[in-house]
C-alpha atoms as a PDB file:
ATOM      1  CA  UNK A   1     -25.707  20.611  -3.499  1.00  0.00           C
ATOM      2  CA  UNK A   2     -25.317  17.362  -0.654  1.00  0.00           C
ATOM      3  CA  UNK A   3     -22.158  17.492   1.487  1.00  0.00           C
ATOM      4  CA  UNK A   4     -19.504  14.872   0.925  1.00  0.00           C
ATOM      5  CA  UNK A   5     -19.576  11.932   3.131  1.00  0.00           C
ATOM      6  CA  UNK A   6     -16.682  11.968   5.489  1.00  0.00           C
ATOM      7  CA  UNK A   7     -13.734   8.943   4.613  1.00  0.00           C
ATOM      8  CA  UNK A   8     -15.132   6.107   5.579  1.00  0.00           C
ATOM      9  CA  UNK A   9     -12.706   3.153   4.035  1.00  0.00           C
ATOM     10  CA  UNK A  10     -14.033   0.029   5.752  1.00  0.00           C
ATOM     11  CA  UNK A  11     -11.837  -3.012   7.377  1.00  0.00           C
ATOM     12  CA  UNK A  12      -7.587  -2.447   7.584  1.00  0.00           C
ATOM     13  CA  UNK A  13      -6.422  -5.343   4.029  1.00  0.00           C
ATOM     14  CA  UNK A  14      -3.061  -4.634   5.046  1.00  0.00           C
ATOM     15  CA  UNK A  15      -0.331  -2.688   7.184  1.00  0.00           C
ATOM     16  CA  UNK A  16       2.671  -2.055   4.669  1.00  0.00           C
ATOM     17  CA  UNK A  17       6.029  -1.744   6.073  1.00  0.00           C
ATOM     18  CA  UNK A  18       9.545  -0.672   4.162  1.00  0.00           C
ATOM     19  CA  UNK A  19      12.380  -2.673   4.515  1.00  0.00           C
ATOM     20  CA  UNK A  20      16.000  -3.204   3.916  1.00  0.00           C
ATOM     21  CA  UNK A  21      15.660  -7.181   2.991  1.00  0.00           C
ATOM     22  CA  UNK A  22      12.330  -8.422   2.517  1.00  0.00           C
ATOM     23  CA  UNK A  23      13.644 -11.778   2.869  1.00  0.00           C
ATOM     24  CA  UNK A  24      15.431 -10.957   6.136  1.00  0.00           C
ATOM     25  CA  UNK A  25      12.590  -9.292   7.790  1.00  0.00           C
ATOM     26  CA  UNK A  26      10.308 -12.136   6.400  1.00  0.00           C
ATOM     27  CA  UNK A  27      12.706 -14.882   8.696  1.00  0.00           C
ATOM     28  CA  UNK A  28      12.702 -12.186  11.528  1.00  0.00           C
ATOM     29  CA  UNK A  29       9.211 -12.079  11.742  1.00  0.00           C
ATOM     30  CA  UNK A  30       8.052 -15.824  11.135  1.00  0.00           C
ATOM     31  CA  UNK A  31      10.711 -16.500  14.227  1.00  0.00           C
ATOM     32  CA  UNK A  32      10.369 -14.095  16.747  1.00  0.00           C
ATOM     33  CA  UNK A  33       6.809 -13.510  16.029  1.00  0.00           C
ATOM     34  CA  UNK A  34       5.248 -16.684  14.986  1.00  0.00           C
ATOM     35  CA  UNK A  35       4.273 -14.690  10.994  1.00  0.00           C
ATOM     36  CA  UNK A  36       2.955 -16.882   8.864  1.00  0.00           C
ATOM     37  CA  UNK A  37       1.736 -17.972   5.749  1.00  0.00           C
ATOM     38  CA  UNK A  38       3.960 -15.978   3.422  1.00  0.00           C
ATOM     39  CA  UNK A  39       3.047 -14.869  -0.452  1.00  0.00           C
ATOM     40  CA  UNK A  40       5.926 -13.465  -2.604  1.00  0.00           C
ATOM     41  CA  UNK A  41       5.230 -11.540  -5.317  1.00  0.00           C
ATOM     42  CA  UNK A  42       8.586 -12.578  -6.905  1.00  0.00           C
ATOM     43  CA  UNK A  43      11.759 -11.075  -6.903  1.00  0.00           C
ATOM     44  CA  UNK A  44      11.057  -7.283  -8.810  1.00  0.00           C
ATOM     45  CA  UNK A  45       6.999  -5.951  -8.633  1.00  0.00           C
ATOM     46  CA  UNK A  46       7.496  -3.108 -11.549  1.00  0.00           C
ATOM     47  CA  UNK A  47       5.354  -0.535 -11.573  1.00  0.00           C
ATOM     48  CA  UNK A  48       5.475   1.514 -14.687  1.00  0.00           C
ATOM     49  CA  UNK A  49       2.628   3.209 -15.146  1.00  0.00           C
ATOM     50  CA  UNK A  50       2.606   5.406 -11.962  1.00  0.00           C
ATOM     51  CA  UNK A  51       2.955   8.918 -10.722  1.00  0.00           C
ATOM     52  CA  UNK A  52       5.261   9.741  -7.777  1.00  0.00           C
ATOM     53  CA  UNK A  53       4.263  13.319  -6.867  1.00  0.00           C
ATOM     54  CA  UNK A  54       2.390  14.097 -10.457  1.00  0.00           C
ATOM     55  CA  UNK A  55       5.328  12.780 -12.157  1.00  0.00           C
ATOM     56  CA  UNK A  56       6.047   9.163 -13.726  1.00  0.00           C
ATOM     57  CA  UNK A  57       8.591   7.527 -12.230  1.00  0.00           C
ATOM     58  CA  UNK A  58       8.718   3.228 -12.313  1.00  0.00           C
ATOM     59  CA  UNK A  59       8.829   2.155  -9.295  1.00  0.00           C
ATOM     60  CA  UNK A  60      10.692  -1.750  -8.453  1.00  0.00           C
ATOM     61  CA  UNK A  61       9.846  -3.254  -5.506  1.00  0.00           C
ATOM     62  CA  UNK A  62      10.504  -7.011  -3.932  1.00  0.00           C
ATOM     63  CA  UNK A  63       7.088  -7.544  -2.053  1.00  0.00           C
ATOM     64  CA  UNK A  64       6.046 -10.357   0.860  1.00  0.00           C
ATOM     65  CA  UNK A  65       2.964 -10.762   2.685  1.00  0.00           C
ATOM     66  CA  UNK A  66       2.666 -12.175   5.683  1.00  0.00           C
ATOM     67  CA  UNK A  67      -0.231 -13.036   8.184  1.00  0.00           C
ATOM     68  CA  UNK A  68       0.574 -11.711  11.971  1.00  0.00           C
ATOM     69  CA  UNK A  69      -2.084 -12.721  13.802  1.00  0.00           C
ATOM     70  CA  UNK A  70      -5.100 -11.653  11.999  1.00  0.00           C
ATOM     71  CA  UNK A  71      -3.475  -8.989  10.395  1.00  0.00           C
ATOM     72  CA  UNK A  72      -1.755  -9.130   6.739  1.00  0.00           C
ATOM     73  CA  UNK A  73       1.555  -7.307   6.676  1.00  0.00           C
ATOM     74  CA  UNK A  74       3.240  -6.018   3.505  1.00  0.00           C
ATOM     75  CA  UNK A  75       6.713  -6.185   3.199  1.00  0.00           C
ATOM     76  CA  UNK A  76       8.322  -3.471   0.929  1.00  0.00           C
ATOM     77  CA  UNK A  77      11.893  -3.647  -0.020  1.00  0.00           C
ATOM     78  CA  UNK A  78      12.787  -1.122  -2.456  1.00  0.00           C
ATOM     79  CA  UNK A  79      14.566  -1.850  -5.304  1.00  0.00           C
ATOM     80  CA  UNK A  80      15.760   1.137  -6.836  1.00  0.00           C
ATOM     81  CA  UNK A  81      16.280   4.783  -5.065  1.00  0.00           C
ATOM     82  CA  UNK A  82      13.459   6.329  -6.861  1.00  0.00           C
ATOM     83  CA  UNK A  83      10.329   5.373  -4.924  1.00  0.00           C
ATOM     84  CA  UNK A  84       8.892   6.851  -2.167  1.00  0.00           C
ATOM     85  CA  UNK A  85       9.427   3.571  -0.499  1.00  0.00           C
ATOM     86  CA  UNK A  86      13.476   4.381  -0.887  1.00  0.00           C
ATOM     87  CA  UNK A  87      13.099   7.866   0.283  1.00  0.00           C
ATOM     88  CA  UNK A  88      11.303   6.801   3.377  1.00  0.00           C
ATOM     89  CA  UNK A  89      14.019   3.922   4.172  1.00  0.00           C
ATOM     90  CA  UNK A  90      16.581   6.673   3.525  1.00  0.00           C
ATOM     91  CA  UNK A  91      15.350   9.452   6.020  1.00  0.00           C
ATOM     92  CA  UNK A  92      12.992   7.188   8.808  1.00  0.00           C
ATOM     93  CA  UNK A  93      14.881   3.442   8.424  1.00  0.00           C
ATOM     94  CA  UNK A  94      12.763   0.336   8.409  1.00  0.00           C
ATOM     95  CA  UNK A  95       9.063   0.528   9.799  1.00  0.00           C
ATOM     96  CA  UNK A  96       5.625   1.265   9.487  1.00  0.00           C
ATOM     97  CA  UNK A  97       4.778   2.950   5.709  1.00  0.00           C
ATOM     98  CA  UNK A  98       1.007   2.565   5.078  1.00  0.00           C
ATOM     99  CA  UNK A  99      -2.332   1.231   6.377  1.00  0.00           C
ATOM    100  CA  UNK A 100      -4.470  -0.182   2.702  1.00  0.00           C
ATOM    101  CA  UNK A 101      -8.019  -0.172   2.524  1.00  0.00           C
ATOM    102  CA  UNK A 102      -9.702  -1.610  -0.171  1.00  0.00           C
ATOM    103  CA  UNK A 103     -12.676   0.513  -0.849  1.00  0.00           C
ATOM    104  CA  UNK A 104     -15.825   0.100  -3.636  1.00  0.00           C
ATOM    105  CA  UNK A 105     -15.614   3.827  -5.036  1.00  0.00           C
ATOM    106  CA  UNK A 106     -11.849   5.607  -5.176  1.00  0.00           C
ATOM    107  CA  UNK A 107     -13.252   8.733  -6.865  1.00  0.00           C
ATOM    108  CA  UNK A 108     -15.983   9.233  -4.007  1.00  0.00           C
ATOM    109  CA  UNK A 109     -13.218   8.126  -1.168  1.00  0.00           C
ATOM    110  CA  UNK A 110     -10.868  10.749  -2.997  1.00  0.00           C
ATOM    111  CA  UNK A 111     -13.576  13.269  -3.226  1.00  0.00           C
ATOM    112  CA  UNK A 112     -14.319  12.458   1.143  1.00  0.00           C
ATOM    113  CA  UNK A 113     -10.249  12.999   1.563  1.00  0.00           C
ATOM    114  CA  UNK A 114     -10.107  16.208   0.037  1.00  0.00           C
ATOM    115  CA  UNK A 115     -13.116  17.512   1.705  1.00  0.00           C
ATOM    116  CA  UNK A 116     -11.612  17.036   5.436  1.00  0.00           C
ATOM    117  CA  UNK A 117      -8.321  17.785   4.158  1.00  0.00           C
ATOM    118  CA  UNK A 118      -7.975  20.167   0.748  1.00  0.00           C
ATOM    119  CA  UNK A 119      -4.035  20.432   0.964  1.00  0.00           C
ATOM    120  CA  UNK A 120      -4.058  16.213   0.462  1.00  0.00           C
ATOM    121  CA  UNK A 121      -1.693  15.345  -1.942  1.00  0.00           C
ATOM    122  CA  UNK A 122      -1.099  12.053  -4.195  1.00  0.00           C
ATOM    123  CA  UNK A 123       2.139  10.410  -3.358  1.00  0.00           C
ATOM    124  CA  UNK A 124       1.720   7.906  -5.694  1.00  0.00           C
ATOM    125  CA  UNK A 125      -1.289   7.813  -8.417  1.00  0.00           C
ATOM    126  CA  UNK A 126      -2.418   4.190  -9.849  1.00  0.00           C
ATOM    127  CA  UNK A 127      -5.121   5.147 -11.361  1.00  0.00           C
ATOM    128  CA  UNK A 128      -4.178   5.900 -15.071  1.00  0.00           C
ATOM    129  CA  UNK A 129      -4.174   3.615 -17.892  1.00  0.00           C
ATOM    130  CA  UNK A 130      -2.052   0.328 -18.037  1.00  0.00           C
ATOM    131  CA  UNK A 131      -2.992  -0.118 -13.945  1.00  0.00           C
ATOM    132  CA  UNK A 132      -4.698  -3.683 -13.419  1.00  0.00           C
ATOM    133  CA  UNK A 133      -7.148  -1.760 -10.657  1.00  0.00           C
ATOM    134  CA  UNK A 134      -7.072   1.852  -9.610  1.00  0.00           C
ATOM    135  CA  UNK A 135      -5.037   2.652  -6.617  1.00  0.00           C
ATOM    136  CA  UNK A 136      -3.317   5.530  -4.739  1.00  0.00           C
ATOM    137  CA  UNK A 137      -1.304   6.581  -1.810  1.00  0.00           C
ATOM    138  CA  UNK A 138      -2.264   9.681  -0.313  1.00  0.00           C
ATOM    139  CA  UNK A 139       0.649  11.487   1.370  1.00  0.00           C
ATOM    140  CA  UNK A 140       1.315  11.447   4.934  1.00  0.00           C
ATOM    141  CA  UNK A 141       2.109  14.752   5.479  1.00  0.00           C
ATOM    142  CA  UNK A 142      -0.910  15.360   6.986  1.00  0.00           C
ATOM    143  CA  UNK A 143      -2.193  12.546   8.095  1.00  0.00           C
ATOM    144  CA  UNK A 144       0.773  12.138  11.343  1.00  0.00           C
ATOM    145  CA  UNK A 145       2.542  11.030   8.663  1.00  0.00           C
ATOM    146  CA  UNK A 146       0.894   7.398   7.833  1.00  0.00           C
ATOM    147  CA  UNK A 147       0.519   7.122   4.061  1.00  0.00           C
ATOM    148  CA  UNK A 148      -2.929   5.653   3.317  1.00  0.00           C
ATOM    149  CA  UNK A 149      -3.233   3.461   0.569  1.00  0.00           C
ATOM    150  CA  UNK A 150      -6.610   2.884  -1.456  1.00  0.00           C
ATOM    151  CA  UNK A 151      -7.527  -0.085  -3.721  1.00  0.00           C
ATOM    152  CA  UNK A 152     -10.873   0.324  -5.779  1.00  0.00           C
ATOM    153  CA  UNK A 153     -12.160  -3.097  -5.616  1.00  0.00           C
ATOM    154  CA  UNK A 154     -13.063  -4.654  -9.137  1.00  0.00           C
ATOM    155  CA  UNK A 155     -12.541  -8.061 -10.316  1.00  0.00           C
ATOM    156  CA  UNK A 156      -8.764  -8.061 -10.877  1.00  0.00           C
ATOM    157  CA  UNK A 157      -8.360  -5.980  -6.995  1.00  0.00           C
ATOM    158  CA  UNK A 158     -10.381  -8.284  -5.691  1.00  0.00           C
ATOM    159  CA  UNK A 159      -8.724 -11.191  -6.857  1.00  0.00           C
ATOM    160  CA  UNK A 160      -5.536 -10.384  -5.751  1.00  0.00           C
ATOM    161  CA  UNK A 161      -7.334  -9.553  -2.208  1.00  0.00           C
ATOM    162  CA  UNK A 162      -8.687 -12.801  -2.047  1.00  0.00           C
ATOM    163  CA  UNK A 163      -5.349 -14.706  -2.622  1.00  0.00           C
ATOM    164  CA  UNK A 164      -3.518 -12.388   0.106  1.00  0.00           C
ATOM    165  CA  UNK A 165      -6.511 -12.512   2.425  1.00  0.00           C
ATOM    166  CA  UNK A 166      -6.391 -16.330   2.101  1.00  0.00           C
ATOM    167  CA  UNK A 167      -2.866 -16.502   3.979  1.00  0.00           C
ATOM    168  CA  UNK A 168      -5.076 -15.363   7.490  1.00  0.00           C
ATOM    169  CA  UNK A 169      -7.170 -18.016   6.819  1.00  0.00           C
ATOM    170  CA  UNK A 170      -4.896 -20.629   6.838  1.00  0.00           C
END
């Protein structure tokens, strides 16, 4: 039997950050910080085909990206107070959620996670059917708290990654 490889997820796509008003914290950010391109995903992302904690639970969420620099930033404004996103806005306030990799093999990365850390838990599971491309937060808990969030890249991951990617670019 070969050991599994430790994590290893690649470049940072995005840092993903929970706020109050997306569209607030979008103006906030393009003036005191110079953000910029932003990309709207519209006013409600639904996602309905999800597990929070094992369980499914539709998650609504108003999303923005932004380029900061050379960095993409995700912003998350929850739209109902059953996501994870709400929960964290509820207990922490606004700030840093996530870190996202986009990585070629979820089941292998998954597989590397567990490994280092067996107690690793799903916060949220995109991976069943009815999901455009396979994707999961892992929980925090132990991880100093920073949710990581995985994207397996395929074409319709990587098309999406391409059209946020673009706004650093600009």
């Amino acid at each position: 039997m070969s050991a599994i490889p430790a994590p290893r997820f690649g470049d940072l796509f995005h840092i993903g950050m929970v706020v109050r008003d997306a569209a607030a914290a979008q103006e906030d950010l393009r003036t005191r910080l110079g953000a910029g391109p932003f990309l709207s995903t519209g006013d409600e992302l639904a996602f309905d085909k999800v597990l929070v904690h094992g369980k499914p639970v539709p998650v609504r969420l108003k999303i923005i990206f932004c380029a900061l620099g050379g960095t993409i930033v995700e912003l998350l404004e929850p739209l109902d107070d059953r996501s994870p996103h709400a929960a964290f806005l509820a207990e922490r306030g606004e700030g840093m959620h996530h870190l996202a990799f986009v990585v070629a093999d979820l089941d292998e990365q998954l597989a590397a996670v567990r490994a280092a850390n067996p107690d690793l838990s799903l916060l949220i599971d995109g991976t069943g059917p009815g999901n455009p491309f396979r994707w999961v937060y892992l929980d925090g808990a132990n991880a100093r708290e920073t949710v990581i969030e995985l994207w397996e890249r395929n074409p319709a991951s990587q098309a999406q990654y391409d059209t946020v990617r673009e706004l650093v670019r600009r």
